[in-house]
N, C-alpha and C. Protein backbone atom coordinates (compact mmCIF):
# COMPACT_ATOMS: atom_id res chain seq x y z
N UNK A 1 0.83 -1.19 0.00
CA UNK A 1 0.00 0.00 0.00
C UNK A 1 0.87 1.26 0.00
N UNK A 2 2.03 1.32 1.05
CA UNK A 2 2.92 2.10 0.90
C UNK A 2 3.66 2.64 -0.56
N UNK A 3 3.77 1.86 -1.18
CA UNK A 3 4.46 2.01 -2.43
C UNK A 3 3.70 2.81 -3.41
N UNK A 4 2.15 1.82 -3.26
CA UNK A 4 1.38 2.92 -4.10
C UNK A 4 0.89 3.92 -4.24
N UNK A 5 1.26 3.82 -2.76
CA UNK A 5 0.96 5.61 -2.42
C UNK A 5 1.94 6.90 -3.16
N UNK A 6 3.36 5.94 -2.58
CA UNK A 6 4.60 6.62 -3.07
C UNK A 6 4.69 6.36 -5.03
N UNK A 7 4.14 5.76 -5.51
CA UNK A 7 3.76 5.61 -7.31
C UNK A 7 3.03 6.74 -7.67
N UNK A 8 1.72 6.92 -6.76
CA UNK A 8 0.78 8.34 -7.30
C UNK A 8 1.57 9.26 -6.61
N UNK A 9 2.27 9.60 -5.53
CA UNK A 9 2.69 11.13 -5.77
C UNK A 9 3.84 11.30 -6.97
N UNK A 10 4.48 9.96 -7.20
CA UNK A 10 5.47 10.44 -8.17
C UNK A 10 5.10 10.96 -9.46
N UNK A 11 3.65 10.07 -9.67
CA UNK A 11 3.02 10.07 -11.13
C UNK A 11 2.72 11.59 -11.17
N UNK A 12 2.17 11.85 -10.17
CA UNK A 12 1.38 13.33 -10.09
C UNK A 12 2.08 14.52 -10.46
N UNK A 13 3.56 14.35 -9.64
CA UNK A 13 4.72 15.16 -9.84
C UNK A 13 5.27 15.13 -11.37
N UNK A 14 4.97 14.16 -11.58
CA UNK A 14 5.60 14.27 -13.33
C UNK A 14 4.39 14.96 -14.34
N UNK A 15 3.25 15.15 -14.05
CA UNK A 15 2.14 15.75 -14.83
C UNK A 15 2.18 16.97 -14.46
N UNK A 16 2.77 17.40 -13.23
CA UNK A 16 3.26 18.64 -13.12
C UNK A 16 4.24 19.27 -13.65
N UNK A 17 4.99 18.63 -14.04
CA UNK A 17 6.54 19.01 -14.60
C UNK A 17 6.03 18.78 -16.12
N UNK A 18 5.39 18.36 -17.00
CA UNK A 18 5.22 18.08 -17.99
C UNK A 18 4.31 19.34 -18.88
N UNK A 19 3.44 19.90 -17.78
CA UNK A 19 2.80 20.66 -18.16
C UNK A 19 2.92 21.95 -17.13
N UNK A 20 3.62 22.42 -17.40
CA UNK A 20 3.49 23.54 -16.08
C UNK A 20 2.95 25.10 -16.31
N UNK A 21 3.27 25.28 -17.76
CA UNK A 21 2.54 26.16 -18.42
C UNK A 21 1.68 25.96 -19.69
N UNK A 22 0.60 26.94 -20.10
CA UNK A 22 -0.13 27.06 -21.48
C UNK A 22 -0.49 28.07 -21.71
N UNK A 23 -0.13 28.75 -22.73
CA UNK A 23 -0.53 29.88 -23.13
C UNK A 23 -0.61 29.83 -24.93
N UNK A 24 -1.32 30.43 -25.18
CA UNK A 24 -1.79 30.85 -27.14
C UNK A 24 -1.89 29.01 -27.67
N UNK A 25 -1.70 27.87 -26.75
CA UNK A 25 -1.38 26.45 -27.79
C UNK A 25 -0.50 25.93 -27.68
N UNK A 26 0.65 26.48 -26.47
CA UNK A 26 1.97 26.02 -26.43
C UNK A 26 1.75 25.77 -25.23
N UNK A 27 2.48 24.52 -24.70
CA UNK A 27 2.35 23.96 -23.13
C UNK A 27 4.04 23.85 -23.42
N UNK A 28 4.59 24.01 -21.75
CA UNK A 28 5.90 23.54 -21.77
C UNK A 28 5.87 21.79 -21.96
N UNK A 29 7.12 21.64 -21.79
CA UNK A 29 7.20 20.31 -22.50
C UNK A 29 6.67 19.64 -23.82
N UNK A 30 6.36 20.78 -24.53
CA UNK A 30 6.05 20.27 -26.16
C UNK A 30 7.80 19.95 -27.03
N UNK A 31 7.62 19.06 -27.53
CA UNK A 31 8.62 18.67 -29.04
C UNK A 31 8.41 20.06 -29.74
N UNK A 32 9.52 20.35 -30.47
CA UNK A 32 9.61 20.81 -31.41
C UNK A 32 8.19 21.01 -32.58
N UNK A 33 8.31 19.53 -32.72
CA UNK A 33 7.15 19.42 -33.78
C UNK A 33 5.73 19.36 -32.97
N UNK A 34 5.27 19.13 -32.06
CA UNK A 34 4.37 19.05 -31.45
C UNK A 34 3.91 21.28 -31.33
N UNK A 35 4.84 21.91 -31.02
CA UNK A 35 5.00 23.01 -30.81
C UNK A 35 4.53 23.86 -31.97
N UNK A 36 5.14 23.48 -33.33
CA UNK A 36 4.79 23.63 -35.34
C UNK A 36 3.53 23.60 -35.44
N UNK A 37 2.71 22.18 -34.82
CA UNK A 37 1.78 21.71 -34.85
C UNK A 37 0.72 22.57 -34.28
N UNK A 38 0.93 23.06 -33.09
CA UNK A 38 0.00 23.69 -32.04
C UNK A 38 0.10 25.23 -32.99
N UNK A 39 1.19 25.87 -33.10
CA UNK A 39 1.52 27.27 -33.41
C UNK A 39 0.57 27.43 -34.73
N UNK A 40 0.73 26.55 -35.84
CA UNK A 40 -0.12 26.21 -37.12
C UNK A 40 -1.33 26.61 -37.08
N UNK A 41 -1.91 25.65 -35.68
CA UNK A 41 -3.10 25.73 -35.33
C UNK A 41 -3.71 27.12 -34.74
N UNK A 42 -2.97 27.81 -34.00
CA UNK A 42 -3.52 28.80 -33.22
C UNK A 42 -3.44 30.57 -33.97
N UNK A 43 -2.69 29.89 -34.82
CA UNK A 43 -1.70 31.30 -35.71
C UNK A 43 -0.65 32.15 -35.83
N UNK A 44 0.26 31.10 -34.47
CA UNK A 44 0.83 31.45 -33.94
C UNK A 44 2.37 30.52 -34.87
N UNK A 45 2.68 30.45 -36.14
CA UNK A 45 3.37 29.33 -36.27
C UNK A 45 4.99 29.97 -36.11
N UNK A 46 5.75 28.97 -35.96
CA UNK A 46 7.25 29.09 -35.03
C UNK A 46 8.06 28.93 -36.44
N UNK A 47 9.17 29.80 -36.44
CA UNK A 47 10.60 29.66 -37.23
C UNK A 47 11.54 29.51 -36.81
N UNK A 48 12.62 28.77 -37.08
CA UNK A 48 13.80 28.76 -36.15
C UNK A 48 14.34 30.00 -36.46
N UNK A 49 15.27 30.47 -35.25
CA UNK A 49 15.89 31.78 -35.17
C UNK A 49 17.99 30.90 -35.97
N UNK A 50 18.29 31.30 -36.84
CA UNK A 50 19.22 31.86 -37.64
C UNK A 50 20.67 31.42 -36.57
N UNK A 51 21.09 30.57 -36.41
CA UNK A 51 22.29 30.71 -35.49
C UNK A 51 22.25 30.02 -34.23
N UNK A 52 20.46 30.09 -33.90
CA UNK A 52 20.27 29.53 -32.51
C UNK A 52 19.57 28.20 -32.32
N UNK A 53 19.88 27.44 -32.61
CA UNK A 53 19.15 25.60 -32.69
C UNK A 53 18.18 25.61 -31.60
N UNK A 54 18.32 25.90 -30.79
CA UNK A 54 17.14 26.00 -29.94
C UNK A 54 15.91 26.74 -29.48
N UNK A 55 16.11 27.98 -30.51
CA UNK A 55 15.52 29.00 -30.39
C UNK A 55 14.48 29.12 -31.56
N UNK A 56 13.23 29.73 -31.62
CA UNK A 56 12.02 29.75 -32.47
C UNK A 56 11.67 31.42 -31.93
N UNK A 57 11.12 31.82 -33.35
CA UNK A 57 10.18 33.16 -33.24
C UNK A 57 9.03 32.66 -33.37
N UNK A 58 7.91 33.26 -33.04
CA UNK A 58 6.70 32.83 -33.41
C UNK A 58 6.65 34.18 -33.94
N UNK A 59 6.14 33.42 -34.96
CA UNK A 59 5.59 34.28 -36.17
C UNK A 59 6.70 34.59 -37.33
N UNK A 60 6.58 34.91 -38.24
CA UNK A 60 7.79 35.15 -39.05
C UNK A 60 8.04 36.82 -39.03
N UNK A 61 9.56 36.63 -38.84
CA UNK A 61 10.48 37.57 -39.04
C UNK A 61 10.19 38.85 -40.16
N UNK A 62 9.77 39.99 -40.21
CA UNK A 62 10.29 41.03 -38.78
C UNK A 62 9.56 41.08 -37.96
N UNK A 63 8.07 40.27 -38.47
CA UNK A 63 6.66 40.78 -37.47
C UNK A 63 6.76 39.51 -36.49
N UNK A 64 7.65 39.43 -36.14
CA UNK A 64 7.34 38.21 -35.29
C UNK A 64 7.47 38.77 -34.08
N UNK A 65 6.48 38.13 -33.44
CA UNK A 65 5.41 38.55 -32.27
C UNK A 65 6.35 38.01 -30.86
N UNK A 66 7.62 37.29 -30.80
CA UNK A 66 7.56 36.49 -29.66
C UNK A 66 8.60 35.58 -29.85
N UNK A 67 9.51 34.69 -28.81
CA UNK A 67 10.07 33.73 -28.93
C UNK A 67 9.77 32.57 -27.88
N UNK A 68 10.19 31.07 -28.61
CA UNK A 68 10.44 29.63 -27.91
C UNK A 68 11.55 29.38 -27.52
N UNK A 69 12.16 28.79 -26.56
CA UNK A 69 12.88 28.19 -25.95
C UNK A 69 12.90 26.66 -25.72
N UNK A 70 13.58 25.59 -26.60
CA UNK A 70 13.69 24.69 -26.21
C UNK A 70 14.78 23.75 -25.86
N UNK A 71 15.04 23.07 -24.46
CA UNK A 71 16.21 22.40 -23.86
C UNK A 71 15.24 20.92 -24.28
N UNK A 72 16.61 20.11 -24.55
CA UNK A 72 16.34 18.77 -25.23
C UNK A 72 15.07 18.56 -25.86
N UNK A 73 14.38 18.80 -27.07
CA UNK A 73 13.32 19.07 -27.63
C UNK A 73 12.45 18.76 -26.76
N UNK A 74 12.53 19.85 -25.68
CA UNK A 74 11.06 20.19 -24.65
C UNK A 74 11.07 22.05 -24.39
N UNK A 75 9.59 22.44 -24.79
CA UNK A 75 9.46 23.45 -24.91
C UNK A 75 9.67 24.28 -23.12
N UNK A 76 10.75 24.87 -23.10
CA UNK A 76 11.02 25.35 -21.98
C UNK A 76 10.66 26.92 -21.34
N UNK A 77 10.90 27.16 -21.98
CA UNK A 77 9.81 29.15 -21.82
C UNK A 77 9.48 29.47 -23.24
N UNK A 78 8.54 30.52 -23.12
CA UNK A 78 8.03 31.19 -23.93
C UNK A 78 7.91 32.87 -23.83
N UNK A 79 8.12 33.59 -24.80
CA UNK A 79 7.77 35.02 -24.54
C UNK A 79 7.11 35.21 -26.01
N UNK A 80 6.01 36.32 -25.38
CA UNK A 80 4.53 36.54 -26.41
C UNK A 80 4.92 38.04 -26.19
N UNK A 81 4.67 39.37 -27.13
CA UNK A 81 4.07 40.18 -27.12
C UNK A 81 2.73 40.53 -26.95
N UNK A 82 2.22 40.88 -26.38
CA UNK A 82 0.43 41.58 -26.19
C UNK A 82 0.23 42.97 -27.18
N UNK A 83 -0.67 42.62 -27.75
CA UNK A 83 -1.14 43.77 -28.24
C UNK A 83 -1.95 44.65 -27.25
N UNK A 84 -1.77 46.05 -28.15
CA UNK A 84 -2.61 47.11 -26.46
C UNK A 84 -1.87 47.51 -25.92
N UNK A 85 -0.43 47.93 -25.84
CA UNK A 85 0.27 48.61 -24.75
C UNK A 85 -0.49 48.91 -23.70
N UNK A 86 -0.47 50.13 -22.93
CA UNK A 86 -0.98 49.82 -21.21
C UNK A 86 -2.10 49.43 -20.76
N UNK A 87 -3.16 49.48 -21.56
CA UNK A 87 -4.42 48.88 -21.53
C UNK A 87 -4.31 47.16 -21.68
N UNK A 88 -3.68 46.69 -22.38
CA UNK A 88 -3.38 45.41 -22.70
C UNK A 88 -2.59 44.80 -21.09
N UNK A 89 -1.45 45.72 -20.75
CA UNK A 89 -0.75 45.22 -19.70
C UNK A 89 -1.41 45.55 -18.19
N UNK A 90 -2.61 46.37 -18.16
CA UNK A 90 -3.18 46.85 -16.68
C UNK A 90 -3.55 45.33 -16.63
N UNK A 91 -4.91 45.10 -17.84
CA UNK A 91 -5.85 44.19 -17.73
C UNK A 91 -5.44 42.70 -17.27
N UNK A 92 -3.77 42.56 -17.88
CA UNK A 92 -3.08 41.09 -17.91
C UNK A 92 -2.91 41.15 -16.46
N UNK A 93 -2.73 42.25 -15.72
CA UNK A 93 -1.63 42.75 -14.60
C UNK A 93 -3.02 41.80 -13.51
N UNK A 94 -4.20 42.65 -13.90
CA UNK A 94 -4.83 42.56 -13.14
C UNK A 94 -5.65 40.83 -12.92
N UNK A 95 -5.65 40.21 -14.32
CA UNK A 95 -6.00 38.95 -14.16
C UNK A 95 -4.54 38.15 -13.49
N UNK A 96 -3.62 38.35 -13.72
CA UNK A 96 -2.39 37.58 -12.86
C UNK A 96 -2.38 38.04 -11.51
N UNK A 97 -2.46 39.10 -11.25
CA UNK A 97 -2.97 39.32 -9.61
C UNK A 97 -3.86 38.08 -9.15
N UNK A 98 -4.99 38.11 -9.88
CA UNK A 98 -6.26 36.96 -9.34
C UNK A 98 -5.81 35.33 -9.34
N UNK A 99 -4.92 35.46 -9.91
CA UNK A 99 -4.35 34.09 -10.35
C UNK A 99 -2.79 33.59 -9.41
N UNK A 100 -2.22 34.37 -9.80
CA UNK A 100 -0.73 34.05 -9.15
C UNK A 100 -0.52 35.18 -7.57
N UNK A 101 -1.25 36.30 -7.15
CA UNK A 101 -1.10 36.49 -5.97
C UNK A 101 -0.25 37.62 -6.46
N UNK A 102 0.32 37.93 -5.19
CA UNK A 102 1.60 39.60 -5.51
C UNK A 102 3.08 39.44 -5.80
N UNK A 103 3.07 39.93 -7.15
CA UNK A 103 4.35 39.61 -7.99
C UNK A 103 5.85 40.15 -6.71
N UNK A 104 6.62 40.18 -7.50
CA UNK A 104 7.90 40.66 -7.42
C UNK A 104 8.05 41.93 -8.17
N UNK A 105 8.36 43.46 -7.84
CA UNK A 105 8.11 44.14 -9.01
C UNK A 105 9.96 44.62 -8.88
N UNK A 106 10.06 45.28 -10.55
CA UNK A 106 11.02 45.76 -11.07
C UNK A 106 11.04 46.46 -11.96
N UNK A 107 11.54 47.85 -11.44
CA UNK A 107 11.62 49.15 -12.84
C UNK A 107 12.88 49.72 -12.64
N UNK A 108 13.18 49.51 -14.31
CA UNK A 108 14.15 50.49 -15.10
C UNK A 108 13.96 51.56 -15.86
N UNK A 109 14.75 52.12 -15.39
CA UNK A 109 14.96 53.53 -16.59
C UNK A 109 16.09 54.06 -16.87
N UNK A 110 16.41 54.42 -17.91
CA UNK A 110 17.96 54.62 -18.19
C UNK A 110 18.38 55.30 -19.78
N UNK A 111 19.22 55.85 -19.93
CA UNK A 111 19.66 55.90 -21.05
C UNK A 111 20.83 54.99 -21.87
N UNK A 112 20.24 54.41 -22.77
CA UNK A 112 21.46 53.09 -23.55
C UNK A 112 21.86 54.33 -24.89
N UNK A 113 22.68 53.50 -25.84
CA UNK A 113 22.93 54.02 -26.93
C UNK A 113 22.16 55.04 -27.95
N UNK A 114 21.39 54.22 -27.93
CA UNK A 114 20.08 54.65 -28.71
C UNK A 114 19.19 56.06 -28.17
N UNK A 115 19.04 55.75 -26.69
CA UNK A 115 17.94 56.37 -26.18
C UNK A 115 17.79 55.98 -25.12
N UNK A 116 16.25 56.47 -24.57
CA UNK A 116 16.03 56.28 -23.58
C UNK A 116 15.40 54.58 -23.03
N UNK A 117 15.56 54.34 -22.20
CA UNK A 117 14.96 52.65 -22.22
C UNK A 117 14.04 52.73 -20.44
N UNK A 118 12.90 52.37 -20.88
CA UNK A 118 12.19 52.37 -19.71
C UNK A 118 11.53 51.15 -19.66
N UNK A 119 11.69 50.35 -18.36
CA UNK A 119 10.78 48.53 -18.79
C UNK A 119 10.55 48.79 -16.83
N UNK A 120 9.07 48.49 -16.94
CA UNK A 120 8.64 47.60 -15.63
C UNK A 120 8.27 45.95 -15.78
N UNK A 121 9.00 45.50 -14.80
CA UNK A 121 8.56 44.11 -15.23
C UNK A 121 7.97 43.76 -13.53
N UNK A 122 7.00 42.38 -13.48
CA UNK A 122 6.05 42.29 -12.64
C UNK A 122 6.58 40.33 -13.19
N UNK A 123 7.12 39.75 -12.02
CA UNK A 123 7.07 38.81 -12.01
C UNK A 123 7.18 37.36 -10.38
N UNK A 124 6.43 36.09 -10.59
CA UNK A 124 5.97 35.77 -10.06
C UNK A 124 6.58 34.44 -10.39
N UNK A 125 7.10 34.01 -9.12
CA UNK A 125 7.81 32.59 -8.98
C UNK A 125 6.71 31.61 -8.34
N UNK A 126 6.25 30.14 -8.82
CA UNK A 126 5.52 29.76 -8.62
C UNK A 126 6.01 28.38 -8.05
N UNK A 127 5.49 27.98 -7.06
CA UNK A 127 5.04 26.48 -6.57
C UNK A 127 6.22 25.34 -7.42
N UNK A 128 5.58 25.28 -8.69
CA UNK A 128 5.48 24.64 -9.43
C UNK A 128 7.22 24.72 -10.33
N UNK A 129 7.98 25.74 -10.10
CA UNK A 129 8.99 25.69 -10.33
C UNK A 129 9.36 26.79 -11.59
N UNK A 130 7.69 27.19 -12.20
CA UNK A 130 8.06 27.82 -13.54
C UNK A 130 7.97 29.68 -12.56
N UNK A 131 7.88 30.64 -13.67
CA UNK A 131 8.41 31.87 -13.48
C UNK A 131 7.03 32.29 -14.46
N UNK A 132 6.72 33.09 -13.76
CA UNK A 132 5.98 33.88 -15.18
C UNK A 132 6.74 35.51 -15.07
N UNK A 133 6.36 36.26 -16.58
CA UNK A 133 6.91 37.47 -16.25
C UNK A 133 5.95 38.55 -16.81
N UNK A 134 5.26 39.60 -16.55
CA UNK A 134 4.60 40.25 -17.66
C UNK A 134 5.56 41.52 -17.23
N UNK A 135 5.77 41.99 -18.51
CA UNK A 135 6.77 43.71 -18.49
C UNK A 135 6.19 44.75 -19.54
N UNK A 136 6.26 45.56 -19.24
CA UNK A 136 6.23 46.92 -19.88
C UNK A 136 7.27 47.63 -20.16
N UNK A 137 7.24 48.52 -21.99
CA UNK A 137 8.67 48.54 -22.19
C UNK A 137 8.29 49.60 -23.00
N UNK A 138 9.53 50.78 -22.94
CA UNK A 138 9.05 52.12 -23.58
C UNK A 138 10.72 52.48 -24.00
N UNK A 139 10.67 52.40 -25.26
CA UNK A 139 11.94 52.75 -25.95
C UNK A 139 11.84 53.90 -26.24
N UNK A 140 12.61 55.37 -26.44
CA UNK A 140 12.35 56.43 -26.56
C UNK A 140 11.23 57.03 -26.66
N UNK A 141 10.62 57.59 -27.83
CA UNK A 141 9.38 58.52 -27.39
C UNK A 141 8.16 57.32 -28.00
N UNK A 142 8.39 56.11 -28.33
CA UNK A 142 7.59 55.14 -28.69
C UNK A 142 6.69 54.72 -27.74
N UNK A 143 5.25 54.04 -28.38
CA UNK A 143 4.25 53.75 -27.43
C UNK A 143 4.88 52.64 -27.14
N UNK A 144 4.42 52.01 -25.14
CA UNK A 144 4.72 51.13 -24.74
C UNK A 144 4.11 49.52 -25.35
N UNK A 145 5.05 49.11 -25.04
CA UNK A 145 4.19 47.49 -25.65
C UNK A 145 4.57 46.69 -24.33
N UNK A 146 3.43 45.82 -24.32
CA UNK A 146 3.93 44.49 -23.00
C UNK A 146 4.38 43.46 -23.85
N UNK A 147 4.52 42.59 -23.03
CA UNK A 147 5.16 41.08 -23.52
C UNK A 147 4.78 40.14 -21.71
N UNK A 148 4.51 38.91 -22.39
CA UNK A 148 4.03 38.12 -21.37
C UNK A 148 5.08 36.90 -21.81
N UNK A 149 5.83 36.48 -20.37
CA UNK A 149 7.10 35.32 -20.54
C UNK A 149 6.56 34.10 -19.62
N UNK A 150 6.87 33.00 -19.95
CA UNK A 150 6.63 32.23 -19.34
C UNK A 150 7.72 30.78 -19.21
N UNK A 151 8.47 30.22 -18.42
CA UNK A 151 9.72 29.95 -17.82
C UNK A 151 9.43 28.45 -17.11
N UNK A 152 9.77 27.51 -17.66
CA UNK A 152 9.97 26.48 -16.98
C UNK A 152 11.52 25.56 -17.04
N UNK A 153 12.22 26.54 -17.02
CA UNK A 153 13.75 26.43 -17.53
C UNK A 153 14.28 24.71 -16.31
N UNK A 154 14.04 25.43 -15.14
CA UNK A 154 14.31 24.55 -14.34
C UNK A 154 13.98 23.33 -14.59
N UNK A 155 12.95 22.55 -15.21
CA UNK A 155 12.51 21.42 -15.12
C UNK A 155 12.98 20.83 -16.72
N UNK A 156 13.13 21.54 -17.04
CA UNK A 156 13.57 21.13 -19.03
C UNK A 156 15.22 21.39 -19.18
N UNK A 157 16.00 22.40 -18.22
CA UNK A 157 17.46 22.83 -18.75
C UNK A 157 18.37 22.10 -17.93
């Protein structure tokens, strides 16, 4: 009886690690091709990035919306752009509040080469081992855009 007890928490623990995130059609721990497959489907479809074997844009290049991350063909984070700059990022802000509880917050501002660089990022370490991140990002006098990341590096790298 003991054992089987100790069989279902292990089983359980691995359906956790297998799936720890989903967002747009992409769950961590997708294949490569499983990932093509989903992206195809959602409209979201993936290119490899030029140099980086492990790396995917979603969407094709220049308009591409976002990148994949994958350690041993398992999909390990993801980062999405949101459309909507601050309206897009209150609303996300405010459904991840309801969901994940009170982030970690972090703001920059600074001047780089270019210009000015301003990013708040709002992120939240979970239970479960993954990271989520949503940020806000204002490159010189340009409207802000968010981006929503999502991180299960630990369990895939």
């Amino acid at each position: 009886m003991k054992r089987l007890l100790v069989f279902a928490v292990f089983c359980s623990s691995l359906s956790t690690v297998a799936y720890s995130f989903e967002y747009a059609g992409f769950r961590s721990g997708m294949s490569v091709a499983e990932a093509a497959v989903a992206g195809a489907q959602s409209g979201h479809p993936i290119f490899p990035i030029k140099n980086k074997p492990d790396y995917f844009w979603i969407g094709q290049p220049p308009d591409a919306n976002g990148t994949i991350l994958f350690c041993g063909d398992k999909l390990a984070s993801l980062s999405l752009n949101i459309a909507g700059g601050l309206d897009a990022y209150a609303s996300t802000t405010q459904s991840f509040l309801a969901q994940y509880g009170q982030p970690a917050a972090q703001a920059q501002s600074g001047y780089t080469e270019s210009g000015l660089l301003s990013n708040l990022q709002l992120r939240w370490q979970l239970d479960s081992g993954e990271d989520v991140t949503l940020s806000l990002t204002s490159f010189q006098s340009g409207a802000p855009y968010s981006a929503v990341s999502y991180g299960a590096t630990k369990s895939y790298c």
